[in-house]
C-alpha atoms as a PDB file:
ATOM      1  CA  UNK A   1      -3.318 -18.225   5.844  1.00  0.00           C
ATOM      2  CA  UNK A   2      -3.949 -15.274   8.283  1.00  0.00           C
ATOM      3  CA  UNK A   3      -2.114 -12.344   6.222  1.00  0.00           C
ATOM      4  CA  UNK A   4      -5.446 -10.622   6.700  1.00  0.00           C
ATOM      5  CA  UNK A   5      -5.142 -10.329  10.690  1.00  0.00           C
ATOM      6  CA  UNK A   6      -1.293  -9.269  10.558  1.00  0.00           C
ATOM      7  CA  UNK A   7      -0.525  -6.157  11.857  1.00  0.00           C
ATOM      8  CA  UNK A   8       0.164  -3.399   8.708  1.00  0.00           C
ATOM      9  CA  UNK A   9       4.080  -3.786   9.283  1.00  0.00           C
ATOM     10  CA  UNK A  10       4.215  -7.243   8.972  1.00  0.00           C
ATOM     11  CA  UNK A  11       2.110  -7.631   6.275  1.00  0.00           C
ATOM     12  CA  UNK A  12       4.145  -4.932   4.366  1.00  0.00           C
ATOM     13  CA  UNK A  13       7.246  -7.077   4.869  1.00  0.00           C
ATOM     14  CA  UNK A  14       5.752  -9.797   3.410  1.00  0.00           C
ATOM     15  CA  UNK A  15       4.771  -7.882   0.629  1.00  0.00           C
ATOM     16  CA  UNK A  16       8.765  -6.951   0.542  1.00  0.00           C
ATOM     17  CA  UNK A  17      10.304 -10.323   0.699  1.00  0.00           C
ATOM     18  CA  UNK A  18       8.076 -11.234  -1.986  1.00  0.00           C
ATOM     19  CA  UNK A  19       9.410  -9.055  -4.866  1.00  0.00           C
ATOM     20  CA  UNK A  20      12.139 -10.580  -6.522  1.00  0.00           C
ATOM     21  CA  UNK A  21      15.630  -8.643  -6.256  1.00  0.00           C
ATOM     22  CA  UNK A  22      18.676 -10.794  -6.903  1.00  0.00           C
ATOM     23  CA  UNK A  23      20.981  -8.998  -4.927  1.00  0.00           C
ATOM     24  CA  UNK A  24      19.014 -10.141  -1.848  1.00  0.00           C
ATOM     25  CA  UNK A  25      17.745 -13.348  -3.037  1.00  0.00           C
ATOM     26  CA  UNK A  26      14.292 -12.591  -3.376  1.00  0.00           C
ATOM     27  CA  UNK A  27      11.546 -13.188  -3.703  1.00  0.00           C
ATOM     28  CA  UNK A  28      11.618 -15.583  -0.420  1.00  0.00           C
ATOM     29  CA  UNK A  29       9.163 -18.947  -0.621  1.00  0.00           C
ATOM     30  CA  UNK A  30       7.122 -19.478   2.068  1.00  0.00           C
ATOM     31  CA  UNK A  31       7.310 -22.943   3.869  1.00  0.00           C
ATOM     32  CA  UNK A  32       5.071 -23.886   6.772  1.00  0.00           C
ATOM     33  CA  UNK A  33       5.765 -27.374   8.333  1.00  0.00           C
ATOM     34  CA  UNK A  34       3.835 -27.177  11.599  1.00  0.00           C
ATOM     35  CA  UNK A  35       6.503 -27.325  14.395  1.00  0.00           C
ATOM     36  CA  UNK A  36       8.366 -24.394  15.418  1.00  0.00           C
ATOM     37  CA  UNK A  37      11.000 -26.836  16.121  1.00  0.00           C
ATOM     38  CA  UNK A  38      10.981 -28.600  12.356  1.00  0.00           C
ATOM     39  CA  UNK A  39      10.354 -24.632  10.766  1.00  0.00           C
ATOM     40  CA  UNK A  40      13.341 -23.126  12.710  1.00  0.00           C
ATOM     41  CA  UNK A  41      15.886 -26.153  11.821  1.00  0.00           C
ATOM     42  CA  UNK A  42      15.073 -25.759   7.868  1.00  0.00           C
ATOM     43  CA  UNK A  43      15.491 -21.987   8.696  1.00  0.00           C
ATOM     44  CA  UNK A  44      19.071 -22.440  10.740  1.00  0.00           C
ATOM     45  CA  UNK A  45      19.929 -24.584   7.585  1.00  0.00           C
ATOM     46  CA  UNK A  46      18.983 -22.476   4.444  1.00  0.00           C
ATOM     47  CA  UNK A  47      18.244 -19.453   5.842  1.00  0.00           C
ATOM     48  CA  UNK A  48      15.466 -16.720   5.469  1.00  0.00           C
ATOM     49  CA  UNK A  49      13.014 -15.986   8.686  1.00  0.00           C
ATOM     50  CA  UNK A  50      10.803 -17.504  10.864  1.00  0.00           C
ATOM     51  CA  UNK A  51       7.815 -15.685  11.641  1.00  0.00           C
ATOM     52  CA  UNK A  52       4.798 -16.350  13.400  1.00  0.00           C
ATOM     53  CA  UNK A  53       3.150 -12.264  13.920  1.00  0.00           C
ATOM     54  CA  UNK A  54       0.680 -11.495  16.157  1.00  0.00           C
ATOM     55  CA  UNK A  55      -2.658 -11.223  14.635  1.00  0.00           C
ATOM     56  CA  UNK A  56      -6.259  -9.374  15.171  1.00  0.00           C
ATOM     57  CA  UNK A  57      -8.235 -12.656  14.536  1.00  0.00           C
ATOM     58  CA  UNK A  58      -9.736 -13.093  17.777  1.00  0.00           C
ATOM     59  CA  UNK A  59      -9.324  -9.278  19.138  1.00  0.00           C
ATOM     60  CA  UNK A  60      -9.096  -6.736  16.117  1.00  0.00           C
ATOM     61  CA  UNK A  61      -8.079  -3.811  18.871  1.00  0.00           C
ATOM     62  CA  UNK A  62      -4.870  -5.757  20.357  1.00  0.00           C
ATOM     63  CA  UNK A  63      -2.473  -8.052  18.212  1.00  0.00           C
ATOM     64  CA  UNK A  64      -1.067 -11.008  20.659  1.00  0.00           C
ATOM     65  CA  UNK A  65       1.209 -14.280  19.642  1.00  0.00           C
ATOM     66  CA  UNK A  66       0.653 -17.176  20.165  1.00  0.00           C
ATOM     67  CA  UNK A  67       3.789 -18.989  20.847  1.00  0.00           C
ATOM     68  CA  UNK A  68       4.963 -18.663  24.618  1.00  0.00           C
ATOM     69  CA  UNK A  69       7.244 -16.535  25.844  1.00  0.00           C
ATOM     70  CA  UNK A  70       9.309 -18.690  28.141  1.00  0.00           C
ATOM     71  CA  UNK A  71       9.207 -22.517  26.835  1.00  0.00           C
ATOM     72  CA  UNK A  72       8.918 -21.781  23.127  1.00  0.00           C
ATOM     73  CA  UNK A  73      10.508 -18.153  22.238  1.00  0.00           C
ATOM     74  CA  UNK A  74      12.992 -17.811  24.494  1.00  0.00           C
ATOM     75  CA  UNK A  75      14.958 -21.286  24.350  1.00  0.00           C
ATOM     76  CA  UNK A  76      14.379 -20.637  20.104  1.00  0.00           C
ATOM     77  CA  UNK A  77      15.808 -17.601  20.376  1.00  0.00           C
ATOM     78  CA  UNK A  78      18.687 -18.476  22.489  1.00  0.00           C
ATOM     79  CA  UNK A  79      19.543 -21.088  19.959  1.00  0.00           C
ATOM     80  CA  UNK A  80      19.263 -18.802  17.472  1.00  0.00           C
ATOM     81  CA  UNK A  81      21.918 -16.226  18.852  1.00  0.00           C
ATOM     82  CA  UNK A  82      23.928 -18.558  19.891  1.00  0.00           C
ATOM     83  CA  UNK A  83      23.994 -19.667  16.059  1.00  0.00           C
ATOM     84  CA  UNK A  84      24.746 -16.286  14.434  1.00  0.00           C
ATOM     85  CA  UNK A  85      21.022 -15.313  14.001  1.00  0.00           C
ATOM     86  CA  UNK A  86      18.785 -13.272  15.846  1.00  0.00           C
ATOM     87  CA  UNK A  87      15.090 -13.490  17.310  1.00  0.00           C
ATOM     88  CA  UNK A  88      12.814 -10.889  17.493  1.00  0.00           C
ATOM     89  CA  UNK A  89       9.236 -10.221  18.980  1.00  0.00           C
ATOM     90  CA  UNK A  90       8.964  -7.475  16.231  1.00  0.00           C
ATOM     91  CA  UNK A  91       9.912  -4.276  18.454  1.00  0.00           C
ATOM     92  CA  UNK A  92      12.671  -5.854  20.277  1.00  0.00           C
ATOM     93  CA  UNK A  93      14.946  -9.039  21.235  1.00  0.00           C
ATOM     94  CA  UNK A  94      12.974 -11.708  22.729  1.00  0.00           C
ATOM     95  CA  UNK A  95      15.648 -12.326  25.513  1.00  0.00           C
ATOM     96  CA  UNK A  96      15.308  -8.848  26.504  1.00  0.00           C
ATOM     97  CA  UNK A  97      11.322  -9.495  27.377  1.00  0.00           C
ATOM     98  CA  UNK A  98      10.773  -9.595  30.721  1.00  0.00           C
ATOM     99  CA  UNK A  99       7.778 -12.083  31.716  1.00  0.00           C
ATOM    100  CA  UNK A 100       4.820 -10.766  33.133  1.00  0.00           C
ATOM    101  CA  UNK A 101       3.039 -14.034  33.134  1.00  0.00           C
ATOM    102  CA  UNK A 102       3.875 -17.504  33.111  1.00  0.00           C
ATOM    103  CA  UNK A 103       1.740 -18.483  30.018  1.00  0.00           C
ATOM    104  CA  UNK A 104       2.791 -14.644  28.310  1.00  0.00           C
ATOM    105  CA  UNK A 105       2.202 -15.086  23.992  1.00  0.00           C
ATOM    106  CA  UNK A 106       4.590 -12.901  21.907  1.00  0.00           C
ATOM    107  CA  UNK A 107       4.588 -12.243  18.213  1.00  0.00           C
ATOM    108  CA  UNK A 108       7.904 -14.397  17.519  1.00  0.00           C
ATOM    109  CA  UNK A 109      10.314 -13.780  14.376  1.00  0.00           C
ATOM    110  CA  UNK A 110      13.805 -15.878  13.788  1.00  0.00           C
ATOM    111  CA  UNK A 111      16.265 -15.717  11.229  1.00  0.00           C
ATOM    112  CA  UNK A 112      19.181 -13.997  10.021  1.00  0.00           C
ATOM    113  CA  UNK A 113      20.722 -10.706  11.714  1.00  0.00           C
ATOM    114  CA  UNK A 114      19.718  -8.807   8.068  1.00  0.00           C
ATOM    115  CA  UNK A 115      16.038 -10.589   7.979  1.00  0.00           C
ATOM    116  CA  UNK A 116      15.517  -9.963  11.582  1.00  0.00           C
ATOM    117  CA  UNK A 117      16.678  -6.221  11.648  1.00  0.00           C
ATOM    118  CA  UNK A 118      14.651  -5.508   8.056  1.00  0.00           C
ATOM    119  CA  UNK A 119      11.316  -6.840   9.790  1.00  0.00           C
ATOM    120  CA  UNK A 120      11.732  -4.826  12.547  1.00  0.00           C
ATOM    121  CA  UNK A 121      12.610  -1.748  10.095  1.00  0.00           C
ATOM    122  CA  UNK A 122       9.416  -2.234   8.657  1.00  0.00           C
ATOM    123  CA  UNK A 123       6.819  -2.547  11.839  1.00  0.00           C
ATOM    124  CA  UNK A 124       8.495   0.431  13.278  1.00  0.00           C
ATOM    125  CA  UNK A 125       7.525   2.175  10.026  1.00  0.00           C
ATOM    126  CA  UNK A 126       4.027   1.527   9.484  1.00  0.00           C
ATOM    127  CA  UNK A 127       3.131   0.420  13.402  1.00  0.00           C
ATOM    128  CA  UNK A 128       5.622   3.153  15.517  1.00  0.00           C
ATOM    129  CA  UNK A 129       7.048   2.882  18.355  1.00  0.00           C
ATOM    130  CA  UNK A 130       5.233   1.409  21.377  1.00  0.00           C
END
């Protein structure tokens, strides 16, 4: 729905995961329920990623999330570890972020170890570092 306001590296992913290759299982289906909570269970149970990027809808010159930091990513993402997985803001673990607000949106990806580490591959390509 909002592949046009993703950041390059994330849409370039995308573009990735859809390609089929059957070594890797691809191409991936996309499946959006509407609850992180109801998305990330089907994820923990068959797999793939959870992403929901930052986009330039509503400010084209800075790409926030929209999930929060501290009551939605972080007790995801601790779940997620703690099942074999890995979360990711994009550039980074989200347990490692430190909060600067209470509110604080991050760009929030979930999934796999492989998934997870691939995504970030591919913003720190075509975004850099920041």
């Amino acid at each position: 729905g909002n592949y046009a306001y993703w950041t390059e590296g994330v849409k370039k992913y995308v573009d990735h995961i859809k390609q089929p290759d059957k070594a890797t299982n691809r191409p991936y289906s996309t499946r959006y329920i509407g609850s992180m909570v109801a998305d990330m269970h089907r994820t923990l149970l068959y797999g793939g990623i959870f992403m929901y990027p930052a986009d330039l809808k509503k400010d084209p010159t800075k790409a926030k999330g929209k999930l929060r930091l501290l009551y939605e990513c972080a007790p995801m993402a601790f779940l997620c570890e703690h099942a074999g997985g890995a979360a990711s803001t994009g550039r980074g673990p989200v347990l490692d972020v430190v909060p600067e607000m209470l509110h604080q949106r991050v760009p929030f990806f979930a999934g796999s170890i492989e998934d997870v580490q691939e995504l970030e591959s591919f913003i720190a390509k075509y975004e850099g570092a920041e």
